[in-house]
C-alpha atoms as a PDB file:
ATOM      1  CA  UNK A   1      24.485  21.239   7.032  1.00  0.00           C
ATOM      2  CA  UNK A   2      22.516  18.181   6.274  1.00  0.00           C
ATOM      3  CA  UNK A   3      18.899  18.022   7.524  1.00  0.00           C
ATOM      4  CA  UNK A   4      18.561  14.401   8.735  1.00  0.00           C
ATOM      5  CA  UNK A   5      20.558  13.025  11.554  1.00  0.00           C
ATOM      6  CA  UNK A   6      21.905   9.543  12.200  1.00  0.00           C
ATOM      7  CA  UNK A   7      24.189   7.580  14.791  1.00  0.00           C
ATOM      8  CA  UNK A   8      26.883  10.169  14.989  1.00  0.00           C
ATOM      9  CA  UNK A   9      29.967   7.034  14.287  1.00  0.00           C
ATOM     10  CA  UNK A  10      28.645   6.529  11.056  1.00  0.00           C
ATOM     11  CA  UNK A  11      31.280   7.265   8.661  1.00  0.00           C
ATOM     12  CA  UNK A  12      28.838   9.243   6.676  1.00  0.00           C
ATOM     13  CA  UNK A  13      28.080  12.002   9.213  1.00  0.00           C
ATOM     14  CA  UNK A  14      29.780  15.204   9.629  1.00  0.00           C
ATOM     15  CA  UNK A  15      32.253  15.185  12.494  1.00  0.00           C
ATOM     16  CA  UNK A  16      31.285  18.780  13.009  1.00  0.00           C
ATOM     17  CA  UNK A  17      27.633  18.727  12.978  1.00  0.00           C
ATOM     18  CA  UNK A  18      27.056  14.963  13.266  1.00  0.00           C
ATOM     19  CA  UNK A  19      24.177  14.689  10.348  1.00  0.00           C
ATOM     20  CA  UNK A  20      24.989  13.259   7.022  1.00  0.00           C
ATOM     21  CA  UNK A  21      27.267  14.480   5.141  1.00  0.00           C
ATOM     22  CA  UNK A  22      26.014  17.339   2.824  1.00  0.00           C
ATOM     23  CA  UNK A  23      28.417  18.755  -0.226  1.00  0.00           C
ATOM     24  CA  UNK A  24      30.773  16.063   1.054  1.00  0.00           C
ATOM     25  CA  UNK A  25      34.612  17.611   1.059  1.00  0.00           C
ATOM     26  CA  UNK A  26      37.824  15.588   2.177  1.00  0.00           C
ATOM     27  CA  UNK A  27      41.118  16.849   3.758  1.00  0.00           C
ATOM     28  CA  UNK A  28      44.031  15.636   3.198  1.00  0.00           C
ATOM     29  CA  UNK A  29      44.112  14.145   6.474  1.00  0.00           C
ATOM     30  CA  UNK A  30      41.385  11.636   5.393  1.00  0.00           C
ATOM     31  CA  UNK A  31      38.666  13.220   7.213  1.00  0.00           C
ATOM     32  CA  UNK A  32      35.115  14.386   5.952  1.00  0.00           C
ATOM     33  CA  UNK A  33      33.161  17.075   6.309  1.00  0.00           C
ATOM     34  CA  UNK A  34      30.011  19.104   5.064  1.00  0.00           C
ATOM     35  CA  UNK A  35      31.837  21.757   3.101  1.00  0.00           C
ATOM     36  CA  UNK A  36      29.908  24.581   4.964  1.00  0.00           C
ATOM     37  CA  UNK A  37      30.839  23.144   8.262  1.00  0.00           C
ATOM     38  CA  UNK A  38      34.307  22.873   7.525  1.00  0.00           C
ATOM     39  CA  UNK A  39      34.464  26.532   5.847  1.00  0.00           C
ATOM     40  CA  UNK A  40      32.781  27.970   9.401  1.00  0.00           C
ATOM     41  CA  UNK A  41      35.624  26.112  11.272  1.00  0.00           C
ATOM     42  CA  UNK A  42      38.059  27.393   9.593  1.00  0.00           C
ATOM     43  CA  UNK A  43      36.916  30.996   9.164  1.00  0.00           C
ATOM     44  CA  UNK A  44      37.416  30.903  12.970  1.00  0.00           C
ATOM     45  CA  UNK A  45      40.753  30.147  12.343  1.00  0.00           C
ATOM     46  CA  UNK A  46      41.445  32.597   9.774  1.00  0.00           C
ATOM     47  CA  UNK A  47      43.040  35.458  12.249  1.00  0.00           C
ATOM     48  CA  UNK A  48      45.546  32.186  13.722  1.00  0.00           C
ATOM     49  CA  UNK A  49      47.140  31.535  10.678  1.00  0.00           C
ATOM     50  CA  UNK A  50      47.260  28.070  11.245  1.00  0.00           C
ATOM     51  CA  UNK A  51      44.306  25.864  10.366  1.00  0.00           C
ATOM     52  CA  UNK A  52      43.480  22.056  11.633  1.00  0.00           C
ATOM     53  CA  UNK A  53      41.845  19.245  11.116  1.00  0.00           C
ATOM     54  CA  UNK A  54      38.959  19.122  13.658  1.00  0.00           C
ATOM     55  CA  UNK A  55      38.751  15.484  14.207  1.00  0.00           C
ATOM     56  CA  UNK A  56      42.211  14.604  14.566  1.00  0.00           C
ATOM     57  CA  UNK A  57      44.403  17.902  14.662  1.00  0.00           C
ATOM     58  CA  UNK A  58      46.594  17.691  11.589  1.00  0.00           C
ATOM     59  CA  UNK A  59      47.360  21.462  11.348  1.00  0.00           C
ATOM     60  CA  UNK A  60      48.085  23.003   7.862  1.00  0.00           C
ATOM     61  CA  UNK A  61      50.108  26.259   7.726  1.00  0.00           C
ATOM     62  CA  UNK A  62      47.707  27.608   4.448  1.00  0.00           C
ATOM     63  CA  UNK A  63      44.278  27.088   4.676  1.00  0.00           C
ATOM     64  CA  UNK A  64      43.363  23.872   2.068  1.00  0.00           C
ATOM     65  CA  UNK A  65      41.962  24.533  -1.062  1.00  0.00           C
ATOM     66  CA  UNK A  66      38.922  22.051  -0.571  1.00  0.00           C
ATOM     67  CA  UNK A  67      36.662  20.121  -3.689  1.00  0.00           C
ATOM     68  CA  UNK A  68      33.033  18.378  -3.392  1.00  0.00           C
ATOM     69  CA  UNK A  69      33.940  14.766  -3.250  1.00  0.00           C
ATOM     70  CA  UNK A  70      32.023  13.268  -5.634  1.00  0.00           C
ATOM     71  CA  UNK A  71      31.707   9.392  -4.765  1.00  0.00           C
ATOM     72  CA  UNK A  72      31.132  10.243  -1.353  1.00  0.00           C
ATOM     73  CA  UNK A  73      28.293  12.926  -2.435  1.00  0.00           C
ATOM     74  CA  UNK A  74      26.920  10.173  -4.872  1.00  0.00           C
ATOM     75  CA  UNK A  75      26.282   7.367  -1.604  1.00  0.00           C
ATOM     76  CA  UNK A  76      24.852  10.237   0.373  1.00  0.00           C
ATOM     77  CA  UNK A  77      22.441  11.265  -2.238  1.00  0.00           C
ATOM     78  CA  UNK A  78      21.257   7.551  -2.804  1.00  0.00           C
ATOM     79  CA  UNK A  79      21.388   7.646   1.308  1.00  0.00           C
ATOM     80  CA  UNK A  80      19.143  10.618   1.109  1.00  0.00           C
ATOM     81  CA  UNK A  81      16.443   8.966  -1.425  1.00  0.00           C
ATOM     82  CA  UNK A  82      15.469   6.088   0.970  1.00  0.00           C
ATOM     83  CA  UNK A  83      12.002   6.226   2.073  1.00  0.00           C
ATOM     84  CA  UNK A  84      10.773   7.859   5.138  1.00  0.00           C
ATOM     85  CA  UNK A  85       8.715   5.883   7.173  1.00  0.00           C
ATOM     86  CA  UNK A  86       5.376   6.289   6.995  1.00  0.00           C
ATOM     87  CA  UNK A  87       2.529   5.512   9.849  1.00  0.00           C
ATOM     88  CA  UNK A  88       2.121   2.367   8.325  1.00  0.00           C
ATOM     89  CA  UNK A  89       5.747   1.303   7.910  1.00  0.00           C
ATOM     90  CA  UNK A  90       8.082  -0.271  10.165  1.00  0.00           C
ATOM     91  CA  UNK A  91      11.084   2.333  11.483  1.00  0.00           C
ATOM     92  CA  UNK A  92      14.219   1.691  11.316  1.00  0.00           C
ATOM     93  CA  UNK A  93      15.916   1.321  14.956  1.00  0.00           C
ATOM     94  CA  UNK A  94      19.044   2.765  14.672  1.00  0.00           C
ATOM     95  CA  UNK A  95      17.806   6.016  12.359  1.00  0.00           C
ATOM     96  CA  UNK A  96      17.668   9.022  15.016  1.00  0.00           C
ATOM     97  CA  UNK A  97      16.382  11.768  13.696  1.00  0.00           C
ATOM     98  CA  UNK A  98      13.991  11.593  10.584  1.00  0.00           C
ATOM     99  CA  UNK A  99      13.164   7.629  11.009  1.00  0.00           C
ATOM    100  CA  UNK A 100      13.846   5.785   7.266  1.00  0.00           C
ATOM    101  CA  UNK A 101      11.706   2.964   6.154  1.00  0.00           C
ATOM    102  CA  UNK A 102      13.134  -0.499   7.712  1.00  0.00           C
ATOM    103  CA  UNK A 103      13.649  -3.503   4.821  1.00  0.00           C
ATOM    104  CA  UNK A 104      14.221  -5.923   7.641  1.00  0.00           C
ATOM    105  CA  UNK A 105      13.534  -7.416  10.811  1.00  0.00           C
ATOM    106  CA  UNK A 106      16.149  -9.156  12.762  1.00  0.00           C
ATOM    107  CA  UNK A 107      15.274 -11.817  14.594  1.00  0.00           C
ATOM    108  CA  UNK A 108      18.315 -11.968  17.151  1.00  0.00           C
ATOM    109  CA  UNK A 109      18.660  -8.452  17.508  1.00  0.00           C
ATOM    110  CA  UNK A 110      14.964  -7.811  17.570  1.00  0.00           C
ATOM    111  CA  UNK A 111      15.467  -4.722  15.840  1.00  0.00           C
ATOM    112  CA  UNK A 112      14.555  -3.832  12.326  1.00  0.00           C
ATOM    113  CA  UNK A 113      16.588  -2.047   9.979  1.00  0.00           C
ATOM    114  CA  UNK A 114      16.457   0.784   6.601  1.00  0.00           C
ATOM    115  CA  UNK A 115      18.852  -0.170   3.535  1.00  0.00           C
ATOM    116  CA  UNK A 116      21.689   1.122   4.740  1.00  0.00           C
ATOM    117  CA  UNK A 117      21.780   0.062   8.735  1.00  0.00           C
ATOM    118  CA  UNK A 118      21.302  -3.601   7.445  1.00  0.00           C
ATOM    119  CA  UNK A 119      24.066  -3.382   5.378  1.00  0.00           C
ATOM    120  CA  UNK A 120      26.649  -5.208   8.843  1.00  0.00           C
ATOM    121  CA  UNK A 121      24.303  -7.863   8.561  1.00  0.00           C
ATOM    122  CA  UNK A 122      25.260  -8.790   5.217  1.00  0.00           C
ATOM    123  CA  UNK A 123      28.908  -7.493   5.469  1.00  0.00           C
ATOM    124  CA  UNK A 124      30.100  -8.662   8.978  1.00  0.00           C
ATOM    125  CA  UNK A 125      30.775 -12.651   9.990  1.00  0.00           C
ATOM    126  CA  UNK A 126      29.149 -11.806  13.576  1.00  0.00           C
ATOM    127  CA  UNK A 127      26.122 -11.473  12.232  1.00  0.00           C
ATOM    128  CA  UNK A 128      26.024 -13.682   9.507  1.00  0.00           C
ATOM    129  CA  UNK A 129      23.516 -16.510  11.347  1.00  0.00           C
ATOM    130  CA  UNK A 130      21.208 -13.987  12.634  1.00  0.00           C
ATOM    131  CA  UNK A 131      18.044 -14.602  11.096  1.00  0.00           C
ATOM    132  CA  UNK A 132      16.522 -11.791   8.920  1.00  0.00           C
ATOM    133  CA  UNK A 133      12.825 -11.329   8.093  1.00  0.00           C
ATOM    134  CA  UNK A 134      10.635  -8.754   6.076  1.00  0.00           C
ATOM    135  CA  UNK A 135      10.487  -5.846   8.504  1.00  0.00           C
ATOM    136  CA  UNK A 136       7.696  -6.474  11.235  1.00  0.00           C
ATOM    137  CA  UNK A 137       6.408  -4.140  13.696  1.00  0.00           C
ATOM    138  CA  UNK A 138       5.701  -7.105  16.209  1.00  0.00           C
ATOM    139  CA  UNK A 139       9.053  -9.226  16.276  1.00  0.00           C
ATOM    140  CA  UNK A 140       8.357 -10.309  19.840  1.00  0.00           C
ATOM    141  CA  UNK A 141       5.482 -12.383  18.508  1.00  0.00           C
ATOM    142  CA  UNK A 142       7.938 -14.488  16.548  1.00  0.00           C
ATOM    143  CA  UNK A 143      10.405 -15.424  19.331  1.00  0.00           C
ATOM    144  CA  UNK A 144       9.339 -18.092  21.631  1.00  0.00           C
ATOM    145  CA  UNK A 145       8.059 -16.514  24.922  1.00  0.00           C
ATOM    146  CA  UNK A 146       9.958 -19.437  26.659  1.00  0.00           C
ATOM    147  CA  UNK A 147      13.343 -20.174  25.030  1.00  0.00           C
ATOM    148  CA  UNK A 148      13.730 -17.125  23.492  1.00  0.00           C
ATOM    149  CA  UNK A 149      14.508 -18.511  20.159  1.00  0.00           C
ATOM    150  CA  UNK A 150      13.262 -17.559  16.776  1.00  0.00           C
ATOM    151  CA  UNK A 151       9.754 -19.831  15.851  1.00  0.00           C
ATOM    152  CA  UNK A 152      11.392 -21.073  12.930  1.00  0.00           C
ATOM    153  CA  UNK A 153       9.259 -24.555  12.700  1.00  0.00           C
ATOM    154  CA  UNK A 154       5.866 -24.929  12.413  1.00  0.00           C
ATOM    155  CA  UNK A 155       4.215 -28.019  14.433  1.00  0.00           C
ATOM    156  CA  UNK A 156       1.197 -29.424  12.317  1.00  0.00           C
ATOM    157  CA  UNK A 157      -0.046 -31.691  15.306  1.00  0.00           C
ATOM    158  CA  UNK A 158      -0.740 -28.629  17.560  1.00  0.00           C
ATOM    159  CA  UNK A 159      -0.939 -26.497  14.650  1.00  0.00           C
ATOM    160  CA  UNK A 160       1.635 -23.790  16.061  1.00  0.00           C
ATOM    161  CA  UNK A 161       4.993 -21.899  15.563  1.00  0.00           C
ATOM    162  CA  UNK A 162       7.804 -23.373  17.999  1.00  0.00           C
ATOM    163  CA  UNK A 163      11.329 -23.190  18.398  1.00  0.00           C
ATOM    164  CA  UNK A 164      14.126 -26.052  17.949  1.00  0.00           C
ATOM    165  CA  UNK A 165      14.125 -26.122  21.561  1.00  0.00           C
ATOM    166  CA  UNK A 166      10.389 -26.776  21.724  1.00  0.00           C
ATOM    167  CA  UNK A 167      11.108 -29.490  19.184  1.00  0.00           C
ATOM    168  CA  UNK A 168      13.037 -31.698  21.752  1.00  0.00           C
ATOM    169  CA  UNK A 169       9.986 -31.160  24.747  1.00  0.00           C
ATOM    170  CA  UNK A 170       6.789 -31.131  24.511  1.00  0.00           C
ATOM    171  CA  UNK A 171       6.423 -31.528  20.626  1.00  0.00           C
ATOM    172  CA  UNK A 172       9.127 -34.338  20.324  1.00  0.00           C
ATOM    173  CA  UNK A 173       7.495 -36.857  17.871  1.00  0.00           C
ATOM    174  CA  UNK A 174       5.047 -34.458  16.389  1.00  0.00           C
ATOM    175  CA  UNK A 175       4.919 -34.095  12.685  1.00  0.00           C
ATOM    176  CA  UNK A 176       7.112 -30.748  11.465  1.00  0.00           C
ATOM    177  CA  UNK A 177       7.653 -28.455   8.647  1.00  0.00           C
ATOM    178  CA  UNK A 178       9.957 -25.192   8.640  1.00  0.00           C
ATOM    179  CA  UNK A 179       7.690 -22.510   9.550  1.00  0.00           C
ATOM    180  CA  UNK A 180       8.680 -21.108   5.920  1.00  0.00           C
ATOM    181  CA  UNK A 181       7.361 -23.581   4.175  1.00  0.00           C
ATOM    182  CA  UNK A 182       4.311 -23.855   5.776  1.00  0.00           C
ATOM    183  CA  UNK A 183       3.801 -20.120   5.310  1.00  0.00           C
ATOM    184  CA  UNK A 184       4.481 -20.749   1.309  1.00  0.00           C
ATOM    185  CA  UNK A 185       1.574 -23.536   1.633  1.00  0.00           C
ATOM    186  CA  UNK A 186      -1.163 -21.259   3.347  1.00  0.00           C
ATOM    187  CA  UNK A 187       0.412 -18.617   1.096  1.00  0.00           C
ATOM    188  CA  UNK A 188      -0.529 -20.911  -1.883  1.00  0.00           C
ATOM    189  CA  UNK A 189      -4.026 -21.859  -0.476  1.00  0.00           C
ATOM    190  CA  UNK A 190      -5.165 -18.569   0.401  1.00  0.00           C
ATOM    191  CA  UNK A 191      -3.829 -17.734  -3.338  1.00  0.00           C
ATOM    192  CA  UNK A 192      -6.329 -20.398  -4.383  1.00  0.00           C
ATOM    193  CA  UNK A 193      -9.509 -19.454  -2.105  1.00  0.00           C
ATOM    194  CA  UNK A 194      -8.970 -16.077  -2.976  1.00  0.00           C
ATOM    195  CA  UNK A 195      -8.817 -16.745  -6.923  1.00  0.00           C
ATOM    196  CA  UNK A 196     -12.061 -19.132  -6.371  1.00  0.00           C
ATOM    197  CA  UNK A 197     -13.974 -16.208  -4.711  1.00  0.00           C
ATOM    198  CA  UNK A 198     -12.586 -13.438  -7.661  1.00  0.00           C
ATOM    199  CA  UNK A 199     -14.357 -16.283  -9.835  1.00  0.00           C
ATOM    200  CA  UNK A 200     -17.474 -16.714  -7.499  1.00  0.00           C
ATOM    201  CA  UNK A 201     -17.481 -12.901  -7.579  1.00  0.00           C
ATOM    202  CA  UNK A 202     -17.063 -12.703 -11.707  1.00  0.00           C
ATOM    203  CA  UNK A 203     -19.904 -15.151 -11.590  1.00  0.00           C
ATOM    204  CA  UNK A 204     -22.169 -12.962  -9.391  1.00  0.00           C
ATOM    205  CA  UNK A 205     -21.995 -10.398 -11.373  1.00  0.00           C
ATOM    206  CA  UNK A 206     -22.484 -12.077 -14.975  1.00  0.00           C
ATOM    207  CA  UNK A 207     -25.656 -13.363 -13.143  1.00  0.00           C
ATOM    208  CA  UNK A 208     -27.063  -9.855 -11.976  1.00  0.00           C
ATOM    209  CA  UNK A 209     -26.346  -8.393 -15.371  1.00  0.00           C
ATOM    210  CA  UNK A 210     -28.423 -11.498 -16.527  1.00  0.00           C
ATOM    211  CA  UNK A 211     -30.491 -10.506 -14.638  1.00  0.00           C
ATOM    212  CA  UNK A 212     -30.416  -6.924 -15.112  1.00  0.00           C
ATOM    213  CA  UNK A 213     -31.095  -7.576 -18.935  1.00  0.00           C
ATOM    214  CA  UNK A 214     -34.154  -9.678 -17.611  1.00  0.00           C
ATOM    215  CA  UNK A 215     -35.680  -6.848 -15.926  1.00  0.00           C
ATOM    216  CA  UNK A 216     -35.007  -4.634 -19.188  1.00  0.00           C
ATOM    217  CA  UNK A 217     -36.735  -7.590 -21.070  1.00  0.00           C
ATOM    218  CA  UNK A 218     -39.694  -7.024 -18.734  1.00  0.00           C
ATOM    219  CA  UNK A 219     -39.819  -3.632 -18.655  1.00  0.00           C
ATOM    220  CA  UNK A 220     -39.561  -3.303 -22.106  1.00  0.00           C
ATOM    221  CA  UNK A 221     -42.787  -5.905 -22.663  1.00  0.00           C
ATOM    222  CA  UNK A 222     -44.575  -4.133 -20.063  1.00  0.00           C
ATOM    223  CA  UNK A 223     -44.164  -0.677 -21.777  1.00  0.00           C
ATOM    224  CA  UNK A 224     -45.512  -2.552 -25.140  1.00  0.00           C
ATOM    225  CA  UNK A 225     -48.313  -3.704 -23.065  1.00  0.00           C
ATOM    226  CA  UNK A 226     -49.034  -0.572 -21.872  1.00  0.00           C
ATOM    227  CA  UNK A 227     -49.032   0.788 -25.256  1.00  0.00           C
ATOM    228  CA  UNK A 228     -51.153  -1.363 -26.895  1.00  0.00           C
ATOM    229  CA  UNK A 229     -53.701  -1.058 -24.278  1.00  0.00           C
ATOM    230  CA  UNK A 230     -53.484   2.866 -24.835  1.00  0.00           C
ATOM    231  CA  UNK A 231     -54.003   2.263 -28.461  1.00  0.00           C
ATOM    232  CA  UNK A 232     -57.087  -0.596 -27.879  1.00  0.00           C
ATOM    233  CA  UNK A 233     -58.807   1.988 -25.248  1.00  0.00           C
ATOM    234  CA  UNK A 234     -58.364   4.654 -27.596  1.00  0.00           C
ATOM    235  CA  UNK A 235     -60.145   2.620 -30.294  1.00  0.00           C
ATOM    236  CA  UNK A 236     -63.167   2.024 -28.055  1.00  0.00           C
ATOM    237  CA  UNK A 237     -63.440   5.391 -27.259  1.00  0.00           C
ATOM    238  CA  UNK A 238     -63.106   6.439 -30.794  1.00  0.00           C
ATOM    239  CA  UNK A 239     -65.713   3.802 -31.885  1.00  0.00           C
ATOM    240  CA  UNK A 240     -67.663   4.611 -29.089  1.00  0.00           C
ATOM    241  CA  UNK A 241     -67.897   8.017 -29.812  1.00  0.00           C
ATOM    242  CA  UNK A 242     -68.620   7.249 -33.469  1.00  0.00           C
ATOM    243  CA  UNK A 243     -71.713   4.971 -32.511  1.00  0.00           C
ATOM    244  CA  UNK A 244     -73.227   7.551 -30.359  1.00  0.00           C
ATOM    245  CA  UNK A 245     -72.388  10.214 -33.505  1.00  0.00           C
ATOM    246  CA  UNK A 246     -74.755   7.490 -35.427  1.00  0.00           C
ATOM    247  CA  UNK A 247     -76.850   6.593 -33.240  1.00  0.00           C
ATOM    248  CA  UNK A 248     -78.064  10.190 -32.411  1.00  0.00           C
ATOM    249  CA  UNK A 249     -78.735  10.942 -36.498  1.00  0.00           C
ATOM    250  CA  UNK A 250     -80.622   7.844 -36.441  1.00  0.00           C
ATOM    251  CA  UNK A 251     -82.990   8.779 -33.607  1.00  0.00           C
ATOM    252  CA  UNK A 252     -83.072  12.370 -35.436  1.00  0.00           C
ATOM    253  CA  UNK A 253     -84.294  10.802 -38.697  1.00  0.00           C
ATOM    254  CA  UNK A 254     -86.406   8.627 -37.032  1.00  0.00           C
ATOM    255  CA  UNK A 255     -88.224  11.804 -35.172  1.00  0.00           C
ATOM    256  CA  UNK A 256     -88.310  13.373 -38.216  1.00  0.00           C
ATOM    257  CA  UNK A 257     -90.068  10.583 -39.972  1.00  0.00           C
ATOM    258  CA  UNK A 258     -92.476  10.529 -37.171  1.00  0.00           C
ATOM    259  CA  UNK A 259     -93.298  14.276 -37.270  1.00  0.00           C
ATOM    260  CA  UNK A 260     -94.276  14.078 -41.136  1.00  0.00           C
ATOM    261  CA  UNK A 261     -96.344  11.607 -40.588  1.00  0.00           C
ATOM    262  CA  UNK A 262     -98.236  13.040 -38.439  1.00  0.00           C
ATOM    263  CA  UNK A 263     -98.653  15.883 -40.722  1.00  0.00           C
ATOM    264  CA  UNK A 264     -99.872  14.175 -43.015  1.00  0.00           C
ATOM    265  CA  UNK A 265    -102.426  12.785 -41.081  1.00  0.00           C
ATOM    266  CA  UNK A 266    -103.962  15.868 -39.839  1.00  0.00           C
END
């Protein structure tokens, strides 16, 4: 039997166990079933002699030699890959069951809807001027709270989403755009601001790795600084040392020079 369940009219669902159709097989009757579920029925059957369509009764005096229906099998399986919805997505209403990722948001209904659920909307004349968004999770905010119409016009003197009805009160006069295309403007401006601040950004960071290199630069003369002092200091210490070295053999030679003298004398 099929794992996920849905409204139990849908022409896709098992008449037996009510959840989409899995190994879709047909009777000759018309009728569709999971092949396992039909197989069960019908082994109950088996000691009657007679077997029957479940859903409407057409009886068969041999049991039906049943086949996997493959075009049904192929619109379940694309059924089946639709996206679950996550805790971040919009459900679809009318899913029960595993809940399927809703494409749309429907305005009239003020439901939302997965692939296949919206499908009346674009099939059926009654709901052909029902207005359809991208699926939204807070649908109530778009009706207005007073007529209970869609906020389908956007008032630029109050700066505010308002209904045609609104349009004839309290904004009559007031200068108005369809709320869509003032959505595509903002859209457009924020797509501006936020390409100005990616090139703010871009030049934020050229300047730190300006200045990064900067820092380098100074480290760099620093170090050389350092060096060369190391190298002067040892110099004077070398020199130093030398100068004593000298210093000390002249006071030797001069103590020796003193000492023969005095020799010499005596």
């Amino acid at each position: 039997m099929a794992q996920f369940c849905f409204d139990a009219e849908n022409a896709l669902n098992c008449p037996i166990c009510l959840n989409l159709l899995t190994d879709p097989v047909t009777t000759s009757c018309g009728h569709s079933y999971c092949m396992d579920c039909i197989e069960r029925s019908w082994d109950q059957e088996v000691y009657k002699g007679v077997y029957s369509c479940p859903k409407c009764r057409t009886q068969f005096n041999q049991r039906p030699t049943l086949s996997r229906s493959t075009v049904l099998a192929e619109i379940v399986g694309g059924m089946n890959q639709e996206d679950p919805a996550g805790p971040e997505d919009v459900p679809c209403d009318v899913c029960k069951g595993r809940k399927l990722k809703a494409i749309k948001s429907c305005l009239v209904c003020l439901a939302s809807y997965c692939q296949s659920h919206i499908q009346p909307h674009y099939e059926s004349e009654a709901f052909r001027k029902h207005k359809l968004v991208h699926a939204s999770s807070n649908l109530q905010k778009q009706i207005c709270p007073q007529h209970h119409k869609a906020l389908e016009i956007y008032c630029q003197d109050d700066q505010k989403c308002i209904c045609v009805v609104c349009l004839g009160g309290q904004h009559s006069g007031h200068k108005t755009v369809s709320a869509a295309d003032e959505m595509d403007k903002k859209q457009e401006e924020l797509k501006i601001k936020q390409m100005d601040l990616i090139q703010e950004t871009k030049d934020r960071e050229k300047r730190v790795q300006m200045l990064k290199k900067a820092v380098e630069s100074h480290k760099a003369a620093v170090q050389n600084s350092e060096r060369i002092f190391d190298e002067l200091i040892s110099f004077i210490q070398k020199r130093k040392a030398e100068m004593r070295e000298k210093i000390s053999a002249q006071e030797k030679e001069v103590q020796e020079a003193e000492n023969h003298s005095a020799i010499n004398r005596i």
